[in-house]
C-alpha atoms as a PDB file:
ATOM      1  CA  UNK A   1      29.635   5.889 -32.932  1.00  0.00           C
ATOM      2  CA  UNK A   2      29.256   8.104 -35.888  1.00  0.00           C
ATOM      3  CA  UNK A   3      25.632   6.130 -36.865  1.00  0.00           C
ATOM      4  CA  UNK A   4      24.345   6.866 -33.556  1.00  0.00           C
ATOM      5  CA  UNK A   5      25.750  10.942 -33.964  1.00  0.00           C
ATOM      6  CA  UNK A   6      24.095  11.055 -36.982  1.00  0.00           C
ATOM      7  CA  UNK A   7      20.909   9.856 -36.298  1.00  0.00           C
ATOM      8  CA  UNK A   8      20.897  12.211 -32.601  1.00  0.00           C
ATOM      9  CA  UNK A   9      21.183  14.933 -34.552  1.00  0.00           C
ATOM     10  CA  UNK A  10      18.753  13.423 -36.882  1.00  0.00           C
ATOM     11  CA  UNK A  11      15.865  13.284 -34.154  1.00  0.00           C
ATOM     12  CA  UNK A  12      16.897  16.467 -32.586  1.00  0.00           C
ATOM     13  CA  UNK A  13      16.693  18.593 -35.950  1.00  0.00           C
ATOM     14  CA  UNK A  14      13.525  17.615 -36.607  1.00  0.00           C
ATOM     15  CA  UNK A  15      11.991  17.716 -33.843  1.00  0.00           C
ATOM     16  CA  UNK A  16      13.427  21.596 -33.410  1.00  0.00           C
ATOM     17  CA  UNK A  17      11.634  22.142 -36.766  1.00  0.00           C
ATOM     18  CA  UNK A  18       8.563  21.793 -34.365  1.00  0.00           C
ATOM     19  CA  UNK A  19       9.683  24.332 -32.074  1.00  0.00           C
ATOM     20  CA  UNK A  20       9.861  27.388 -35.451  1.00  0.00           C
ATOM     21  CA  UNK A  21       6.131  26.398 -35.383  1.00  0.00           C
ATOM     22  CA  UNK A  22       5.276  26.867 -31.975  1.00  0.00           C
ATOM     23  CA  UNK A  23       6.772  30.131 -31.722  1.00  0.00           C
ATOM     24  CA  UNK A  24       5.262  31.448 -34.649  1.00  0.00           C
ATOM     25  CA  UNK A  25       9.010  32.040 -36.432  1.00  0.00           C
ATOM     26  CA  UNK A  26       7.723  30.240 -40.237  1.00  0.00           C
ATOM     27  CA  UNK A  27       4.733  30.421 -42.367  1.00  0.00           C
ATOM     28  CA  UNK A  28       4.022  27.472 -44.787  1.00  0.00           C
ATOM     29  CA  UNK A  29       7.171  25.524 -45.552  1.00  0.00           C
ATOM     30  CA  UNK A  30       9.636  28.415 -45.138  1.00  0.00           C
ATOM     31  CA  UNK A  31      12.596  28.119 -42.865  1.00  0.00           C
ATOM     32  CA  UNK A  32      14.951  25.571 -41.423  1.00  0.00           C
ATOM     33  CA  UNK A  33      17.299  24.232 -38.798  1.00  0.00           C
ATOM     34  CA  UNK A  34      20.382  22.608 -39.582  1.00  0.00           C
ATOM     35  CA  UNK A  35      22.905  20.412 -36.914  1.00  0.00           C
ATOM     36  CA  UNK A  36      26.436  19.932 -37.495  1.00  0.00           C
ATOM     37  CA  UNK A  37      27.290  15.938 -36.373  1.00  0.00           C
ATOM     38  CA  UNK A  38      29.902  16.083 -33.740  1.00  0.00           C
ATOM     39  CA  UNK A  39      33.018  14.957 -34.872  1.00  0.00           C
ATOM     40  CA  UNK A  40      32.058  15.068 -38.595  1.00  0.00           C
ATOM     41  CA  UNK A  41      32.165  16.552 -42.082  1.00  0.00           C
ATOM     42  CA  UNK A  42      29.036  16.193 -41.981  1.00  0.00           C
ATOM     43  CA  UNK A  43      25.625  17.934 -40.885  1.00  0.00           C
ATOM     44  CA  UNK A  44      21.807  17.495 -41.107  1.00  0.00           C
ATOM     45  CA  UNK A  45      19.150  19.302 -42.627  1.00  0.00           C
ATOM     46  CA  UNK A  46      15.316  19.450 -43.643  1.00  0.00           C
ATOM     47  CA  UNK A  47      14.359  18.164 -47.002  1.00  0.00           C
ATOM     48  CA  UNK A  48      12.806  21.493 -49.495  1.00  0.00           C
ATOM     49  CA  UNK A  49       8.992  22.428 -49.774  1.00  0.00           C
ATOM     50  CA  UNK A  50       7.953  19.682 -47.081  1.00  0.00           C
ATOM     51  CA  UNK A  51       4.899  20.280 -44.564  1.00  0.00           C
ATOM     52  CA  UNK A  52       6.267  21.032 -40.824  1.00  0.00           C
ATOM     53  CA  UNK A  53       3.523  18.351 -39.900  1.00  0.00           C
ATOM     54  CA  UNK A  54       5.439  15.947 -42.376  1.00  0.00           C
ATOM     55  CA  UNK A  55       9.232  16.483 -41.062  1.00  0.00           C
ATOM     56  CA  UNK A  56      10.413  13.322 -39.190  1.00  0.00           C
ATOM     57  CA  UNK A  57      14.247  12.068 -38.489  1.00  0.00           C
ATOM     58  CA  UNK A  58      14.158   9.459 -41.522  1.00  0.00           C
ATOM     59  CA  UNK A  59      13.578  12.476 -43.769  1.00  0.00           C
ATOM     60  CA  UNK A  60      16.365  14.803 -42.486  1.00  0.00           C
ATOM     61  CA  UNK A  61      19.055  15.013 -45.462  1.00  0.00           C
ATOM     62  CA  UNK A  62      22.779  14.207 -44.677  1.00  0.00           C
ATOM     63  CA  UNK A  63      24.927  16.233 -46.497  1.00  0.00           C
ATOM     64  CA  UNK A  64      28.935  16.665 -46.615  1.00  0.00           C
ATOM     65  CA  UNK A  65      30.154  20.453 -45.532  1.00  0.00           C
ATOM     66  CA  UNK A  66      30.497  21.232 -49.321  1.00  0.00           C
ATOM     67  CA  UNK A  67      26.378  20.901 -49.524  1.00  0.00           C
ATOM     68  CA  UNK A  68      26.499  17.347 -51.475  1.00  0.00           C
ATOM     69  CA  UNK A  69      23.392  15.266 -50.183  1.00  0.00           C
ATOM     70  CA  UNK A  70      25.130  11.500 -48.895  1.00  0.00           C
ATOM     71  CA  UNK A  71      23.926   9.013 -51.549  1.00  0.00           C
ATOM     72  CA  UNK A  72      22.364   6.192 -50.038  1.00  0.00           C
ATOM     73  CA  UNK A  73      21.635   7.724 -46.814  1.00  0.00           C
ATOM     74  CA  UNK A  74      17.712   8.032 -45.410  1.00  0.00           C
ATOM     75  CA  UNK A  75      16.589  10.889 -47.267  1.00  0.00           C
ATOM     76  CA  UNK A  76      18.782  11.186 -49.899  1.00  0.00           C
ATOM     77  CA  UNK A  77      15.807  10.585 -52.387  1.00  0.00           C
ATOM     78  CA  UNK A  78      14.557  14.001 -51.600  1.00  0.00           C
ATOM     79  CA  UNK A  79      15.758  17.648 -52.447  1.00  0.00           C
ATOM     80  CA  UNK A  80      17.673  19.391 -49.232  1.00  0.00           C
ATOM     81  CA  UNK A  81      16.523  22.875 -48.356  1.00  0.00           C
ATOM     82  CA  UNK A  82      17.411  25.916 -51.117  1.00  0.00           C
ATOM     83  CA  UNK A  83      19.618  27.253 -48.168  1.00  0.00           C
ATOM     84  CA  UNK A  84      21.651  24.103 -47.698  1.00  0.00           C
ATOM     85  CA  UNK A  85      24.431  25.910 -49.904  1.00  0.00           C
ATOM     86  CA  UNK A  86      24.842  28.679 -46.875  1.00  0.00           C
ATOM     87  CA  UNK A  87      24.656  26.719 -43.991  1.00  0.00           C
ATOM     88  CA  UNK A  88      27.449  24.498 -45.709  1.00  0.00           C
ATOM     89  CA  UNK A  89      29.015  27.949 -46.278  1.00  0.00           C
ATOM     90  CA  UNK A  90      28.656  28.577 -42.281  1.00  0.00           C
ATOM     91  CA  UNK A  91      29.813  25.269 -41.596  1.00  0.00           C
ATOM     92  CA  UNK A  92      32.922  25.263 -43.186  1.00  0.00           C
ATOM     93  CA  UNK A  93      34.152  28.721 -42.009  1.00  0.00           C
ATOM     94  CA  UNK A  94      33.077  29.083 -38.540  1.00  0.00           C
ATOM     95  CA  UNK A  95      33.994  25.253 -36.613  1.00  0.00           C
ATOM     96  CA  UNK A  96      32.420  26.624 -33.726  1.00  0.00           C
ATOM     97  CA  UNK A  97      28.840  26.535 -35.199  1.00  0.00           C
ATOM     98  CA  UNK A  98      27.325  23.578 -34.575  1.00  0.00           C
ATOM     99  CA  UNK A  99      23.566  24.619 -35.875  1.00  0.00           C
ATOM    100  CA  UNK A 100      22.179  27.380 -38.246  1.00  0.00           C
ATOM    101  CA  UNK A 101      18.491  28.327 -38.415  1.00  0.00           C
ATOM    102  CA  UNK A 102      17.195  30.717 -41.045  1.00  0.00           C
ATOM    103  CA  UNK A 103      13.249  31.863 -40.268  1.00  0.00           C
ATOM    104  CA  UNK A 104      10.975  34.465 -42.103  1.00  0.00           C
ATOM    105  CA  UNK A 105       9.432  35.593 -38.202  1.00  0.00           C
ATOM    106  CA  UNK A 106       7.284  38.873 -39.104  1.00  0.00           C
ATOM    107  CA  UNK A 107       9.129  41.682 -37.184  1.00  0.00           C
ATOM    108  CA  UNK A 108      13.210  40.703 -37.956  1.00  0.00           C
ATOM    109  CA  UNK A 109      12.027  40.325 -41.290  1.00  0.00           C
ATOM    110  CA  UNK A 110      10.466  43.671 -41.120  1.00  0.00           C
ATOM    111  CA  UNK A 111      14.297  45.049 -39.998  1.00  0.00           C
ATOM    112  CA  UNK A 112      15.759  43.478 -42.666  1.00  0.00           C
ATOM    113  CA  UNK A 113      13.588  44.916 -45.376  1.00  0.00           C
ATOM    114  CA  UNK A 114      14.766  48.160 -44.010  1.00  0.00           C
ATOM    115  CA  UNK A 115      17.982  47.058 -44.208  1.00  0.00           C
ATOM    116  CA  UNK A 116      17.919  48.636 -40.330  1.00  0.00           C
ATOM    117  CA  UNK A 117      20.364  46.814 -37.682  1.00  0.00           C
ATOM    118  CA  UNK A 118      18.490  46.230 -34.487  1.00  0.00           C
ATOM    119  CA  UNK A 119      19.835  48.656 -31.646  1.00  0.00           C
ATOM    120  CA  UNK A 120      20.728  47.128 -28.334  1.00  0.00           C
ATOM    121  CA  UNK A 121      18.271  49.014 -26.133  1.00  0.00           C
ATOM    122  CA  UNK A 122      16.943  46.273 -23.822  1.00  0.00           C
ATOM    123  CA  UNK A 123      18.856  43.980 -21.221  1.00  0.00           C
ATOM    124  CA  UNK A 124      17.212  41.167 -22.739  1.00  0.00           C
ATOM    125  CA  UNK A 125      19.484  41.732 -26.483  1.00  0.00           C
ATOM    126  CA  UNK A 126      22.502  42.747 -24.058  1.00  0.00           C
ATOM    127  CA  UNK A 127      22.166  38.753 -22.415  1.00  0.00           C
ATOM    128  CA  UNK A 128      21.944  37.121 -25.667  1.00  0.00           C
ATOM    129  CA  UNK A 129      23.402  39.053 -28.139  1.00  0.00           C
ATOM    130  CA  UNK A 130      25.605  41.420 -26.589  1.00  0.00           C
ATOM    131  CA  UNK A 131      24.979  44.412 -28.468  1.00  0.00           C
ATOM    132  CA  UNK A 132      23.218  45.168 -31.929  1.00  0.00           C
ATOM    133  CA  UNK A 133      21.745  42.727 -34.284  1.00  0.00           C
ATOM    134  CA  UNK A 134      23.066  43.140 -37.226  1.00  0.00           C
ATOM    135  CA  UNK A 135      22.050  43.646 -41.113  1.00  0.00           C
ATOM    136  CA  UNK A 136      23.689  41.523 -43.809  1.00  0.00           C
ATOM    137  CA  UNK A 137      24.284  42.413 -47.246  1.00  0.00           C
ATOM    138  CA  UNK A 138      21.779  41.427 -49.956  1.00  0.00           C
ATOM    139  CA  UNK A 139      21.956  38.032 -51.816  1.00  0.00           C
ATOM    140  CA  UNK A 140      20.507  35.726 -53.927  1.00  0.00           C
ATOM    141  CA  UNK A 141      18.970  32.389 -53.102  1.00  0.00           C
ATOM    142  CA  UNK A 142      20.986  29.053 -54.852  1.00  0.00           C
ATOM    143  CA  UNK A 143      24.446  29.417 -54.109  1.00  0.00           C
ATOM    144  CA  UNK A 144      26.414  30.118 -51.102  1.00  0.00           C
ATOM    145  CA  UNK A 145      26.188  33.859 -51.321  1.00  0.00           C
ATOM    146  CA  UNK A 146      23.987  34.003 -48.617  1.00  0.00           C
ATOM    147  CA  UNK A 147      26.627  32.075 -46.525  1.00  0.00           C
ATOM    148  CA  UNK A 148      29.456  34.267 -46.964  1.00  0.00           C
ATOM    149  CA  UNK A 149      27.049  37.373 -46.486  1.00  0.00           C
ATOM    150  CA  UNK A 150      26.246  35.239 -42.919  1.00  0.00           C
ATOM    151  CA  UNK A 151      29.655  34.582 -42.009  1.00  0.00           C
ATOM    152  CA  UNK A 152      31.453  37.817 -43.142  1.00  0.00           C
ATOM    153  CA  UNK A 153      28.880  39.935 -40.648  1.00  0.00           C
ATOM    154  CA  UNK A 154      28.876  37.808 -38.131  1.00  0.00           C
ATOM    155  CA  UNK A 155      32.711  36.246 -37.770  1.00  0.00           C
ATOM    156  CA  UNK A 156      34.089  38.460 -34.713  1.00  0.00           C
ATOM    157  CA  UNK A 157      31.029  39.754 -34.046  1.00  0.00           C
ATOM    158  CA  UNK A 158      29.161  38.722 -30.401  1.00  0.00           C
ATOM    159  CA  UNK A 159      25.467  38.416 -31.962  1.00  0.00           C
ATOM    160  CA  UNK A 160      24.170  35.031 -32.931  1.00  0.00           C
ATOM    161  CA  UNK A 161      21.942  36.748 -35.266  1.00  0.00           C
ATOM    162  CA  UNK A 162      22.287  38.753 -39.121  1.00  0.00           C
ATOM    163  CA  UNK A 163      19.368  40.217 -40.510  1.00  0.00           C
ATOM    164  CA  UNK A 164      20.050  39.194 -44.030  1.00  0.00           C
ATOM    165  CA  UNK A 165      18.723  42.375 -45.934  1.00  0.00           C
ATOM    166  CA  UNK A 166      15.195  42.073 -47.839  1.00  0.00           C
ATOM    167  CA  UNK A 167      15.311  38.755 -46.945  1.00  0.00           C
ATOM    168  CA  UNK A 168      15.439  38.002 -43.147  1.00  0.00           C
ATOM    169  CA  UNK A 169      17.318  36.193 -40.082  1.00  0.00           C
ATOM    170  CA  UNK A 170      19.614  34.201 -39.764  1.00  0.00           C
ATOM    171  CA  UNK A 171      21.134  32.526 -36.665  1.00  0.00           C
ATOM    172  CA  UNK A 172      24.169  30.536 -35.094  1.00  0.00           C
ATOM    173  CA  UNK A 173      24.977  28.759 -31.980  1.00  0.00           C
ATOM    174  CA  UNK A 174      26.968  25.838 -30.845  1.00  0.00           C
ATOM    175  CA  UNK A 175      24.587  23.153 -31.196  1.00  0.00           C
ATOM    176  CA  UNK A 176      20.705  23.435 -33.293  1.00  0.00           C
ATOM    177  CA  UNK A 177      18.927  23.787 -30.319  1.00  0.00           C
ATOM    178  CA  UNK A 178      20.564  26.819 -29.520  1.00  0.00           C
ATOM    179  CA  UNK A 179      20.623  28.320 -32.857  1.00  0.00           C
ATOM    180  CA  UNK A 180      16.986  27.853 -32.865  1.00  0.00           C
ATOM    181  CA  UNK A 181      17.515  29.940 -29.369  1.00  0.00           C
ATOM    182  CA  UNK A 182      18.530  32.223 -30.448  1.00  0.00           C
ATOM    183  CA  UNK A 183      16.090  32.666 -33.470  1.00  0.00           C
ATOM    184  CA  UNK A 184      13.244  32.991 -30.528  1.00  0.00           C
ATOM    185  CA  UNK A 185      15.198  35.464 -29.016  1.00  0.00           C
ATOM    186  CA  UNK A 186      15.995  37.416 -32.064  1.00  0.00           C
ATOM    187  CA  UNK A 187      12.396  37.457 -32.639  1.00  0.00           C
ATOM    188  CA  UNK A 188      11.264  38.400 -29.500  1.00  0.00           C
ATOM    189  CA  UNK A 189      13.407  41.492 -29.624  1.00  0.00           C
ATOM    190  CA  UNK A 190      12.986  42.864 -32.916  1.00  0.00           C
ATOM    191  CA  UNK A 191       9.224  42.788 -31.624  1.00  0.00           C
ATOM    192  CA  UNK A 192      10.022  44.606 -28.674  1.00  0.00           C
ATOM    193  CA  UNK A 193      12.288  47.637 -29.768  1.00  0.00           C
ATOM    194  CA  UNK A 194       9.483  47.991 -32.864  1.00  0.00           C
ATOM    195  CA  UNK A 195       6.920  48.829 -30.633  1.00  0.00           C
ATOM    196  CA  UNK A 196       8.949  50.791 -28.268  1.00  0.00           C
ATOM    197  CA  UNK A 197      10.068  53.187 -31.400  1.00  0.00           C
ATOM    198  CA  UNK A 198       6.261  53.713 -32.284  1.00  0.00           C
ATOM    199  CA  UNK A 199       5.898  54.969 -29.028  1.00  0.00           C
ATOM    200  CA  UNK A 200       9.255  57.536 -28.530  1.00  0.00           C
ATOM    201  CA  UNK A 201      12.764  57.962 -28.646  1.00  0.00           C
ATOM    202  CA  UNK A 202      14.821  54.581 -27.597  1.00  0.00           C
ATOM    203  CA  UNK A 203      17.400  55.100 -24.797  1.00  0.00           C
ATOM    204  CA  UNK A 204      20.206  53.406 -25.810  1.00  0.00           C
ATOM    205  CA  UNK A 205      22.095  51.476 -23.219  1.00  0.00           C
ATOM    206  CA  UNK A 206      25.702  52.198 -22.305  1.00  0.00           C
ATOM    207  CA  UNK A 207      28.611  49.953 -23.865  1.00  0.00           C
ATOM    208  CA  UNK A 208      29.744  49.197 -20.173  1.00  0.00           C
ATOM    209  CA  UNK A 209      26.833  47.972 -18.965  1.00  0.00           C
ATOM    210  CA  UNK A 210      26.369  46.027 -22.582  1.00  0.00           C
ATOM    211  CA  UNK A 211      29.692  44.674 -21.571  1.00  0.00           C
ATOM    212  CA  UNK A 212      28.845  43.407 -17.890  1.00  0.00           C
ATOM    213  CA  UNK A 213      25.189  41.934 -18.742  1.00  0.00           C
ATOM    214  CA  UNK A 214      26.543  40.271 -21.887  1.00  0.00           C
ATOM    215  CA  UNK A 215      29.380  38.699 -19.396  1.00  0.00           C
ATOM    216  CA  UNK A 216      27.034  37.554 -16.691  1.00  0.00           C
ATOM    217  CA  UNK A 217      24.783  36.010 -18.333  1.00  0.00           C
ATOM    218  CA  UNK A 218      26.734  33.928 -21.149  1.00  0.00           C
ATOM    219  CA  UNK A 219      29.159  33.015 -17.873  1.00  0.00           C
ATOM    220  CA  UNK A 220      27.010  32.996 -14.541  1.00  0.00           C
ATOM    221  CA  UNK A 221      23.019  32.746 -15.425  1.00  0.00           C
ATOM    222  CA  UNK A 222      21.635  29.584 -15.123  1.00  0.00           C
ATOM    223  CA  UNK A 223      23.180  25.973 -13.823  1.00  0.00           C
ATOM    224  CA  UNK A 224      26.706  24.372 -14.323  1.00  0.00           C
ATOM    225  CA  UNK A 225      26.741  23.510 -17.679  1.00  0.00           C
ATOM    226  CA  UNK A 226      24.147  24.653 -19.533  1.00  0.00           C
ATOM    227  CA  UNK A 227      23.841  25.933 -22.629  1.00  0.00           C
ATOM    228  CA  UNK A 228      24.358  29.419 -22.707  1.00  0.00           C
ATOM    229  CA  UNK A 229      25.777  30.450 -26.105  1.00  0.00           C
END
């Protein structure tokens, strides 16, 4: 049972890769998704400095929740991503993560090199993130700085999303595909409130109604069990 876990999550992180692409969320080899197996120490993640074109499930690195790459696994050969240190980080403190993408999209990154949290001024942020995005401290790439910058800002917090600042987002959810959700979405908003500065003052919404969109749709949009966080 835990072969076939680990090579599910195998097929479905890199084929997610694919969907960073398609929504325009990476640039080169930048980026990543990472999936937690079910049941596990254990989760999966791209190899470093490897084409999109060239990601494929026998090339997805296993690695224990302390970062360690699992000798003799497929993959192993290769070097996991320079952020494997912070998803581990992720991993180990927050058991209800089950995925963790990191992307460089143009306008979050744009927030974070302000070092500017992104104000919940759209029903769209309320939904998904229910309230603010918010900014993360600064940190270095290598160790797993970057992971307890991550999970400090974001443990209690309802977004799925942490500008890390001068750097860029990062996101959670309960399994990769809905990480990578949320990435999209974080994404998609940033965009939005951007150009909706440039063209006046932002009305904020009120914490009430923040309250009772956030509730609806995490608990009564779409069908019976569906993803929704």
């Amino acid at each position: 049972m835990t072969q076939q876990a680990i090579d599910t999550v195998r097929s479905e992180v890199a084929a997610l890769h694919g969907e960073l692409v398609r929504y325009g969320l990476v640039v080169w080899t930048g980026g990543n998704v990472s999936g937690r197996v079910p049941g596990t120490d254990l989760f999966v993640i791209k190899p470093s400095g490897v084409s999109y074109d060239d990601l494929t499930p026998a090339n997805m690195i296993l690695c224990d929740l302390d970062g360690n790459v699992i000798p003799g696994t497929p993959g192993s050969d290769r070097s996991p991503s320079s952020d494997t240190a912070a998803h581990a980080y992720v991993y180990r403190n927050m058991p209800e993560v089950g995925g963790v993408v990191h992307t460089h999209s143009d306008y979050a990154v744009a927030w974070a090199a302000r070092g500017e949290e992104i104000p919940c001024v759209i029903t769209a942020m309320a939904d998904e993130f229910g309230g603010p995005i918010p900014v993360g401290p600064f940190a270095i790439i290598g160790d797993d700085s970057i992971g307890r910058g991550i999970v400090e800002t974001l443990r209690g917090h309802r977004s799925r999303a942490v500008l890390m600042q001068n750097h860029g987002p990062f996101t959670i959810g309960v399994t990769a595909k809905d990480a990578v959700k949320a990435a999209v979405m974080c994404e998609d908003v940033a965009r939005t409130v951007h150009l909706a500065r440039q063209a006046g003052e932002l009305i904020p919404i009120p914490q009430d109604a923040i309250d009772a969109l956030y509730n609806r749709y995490q608990n009564v949009y779409g069908q019976s069990g569906d993803e929704r966080r």
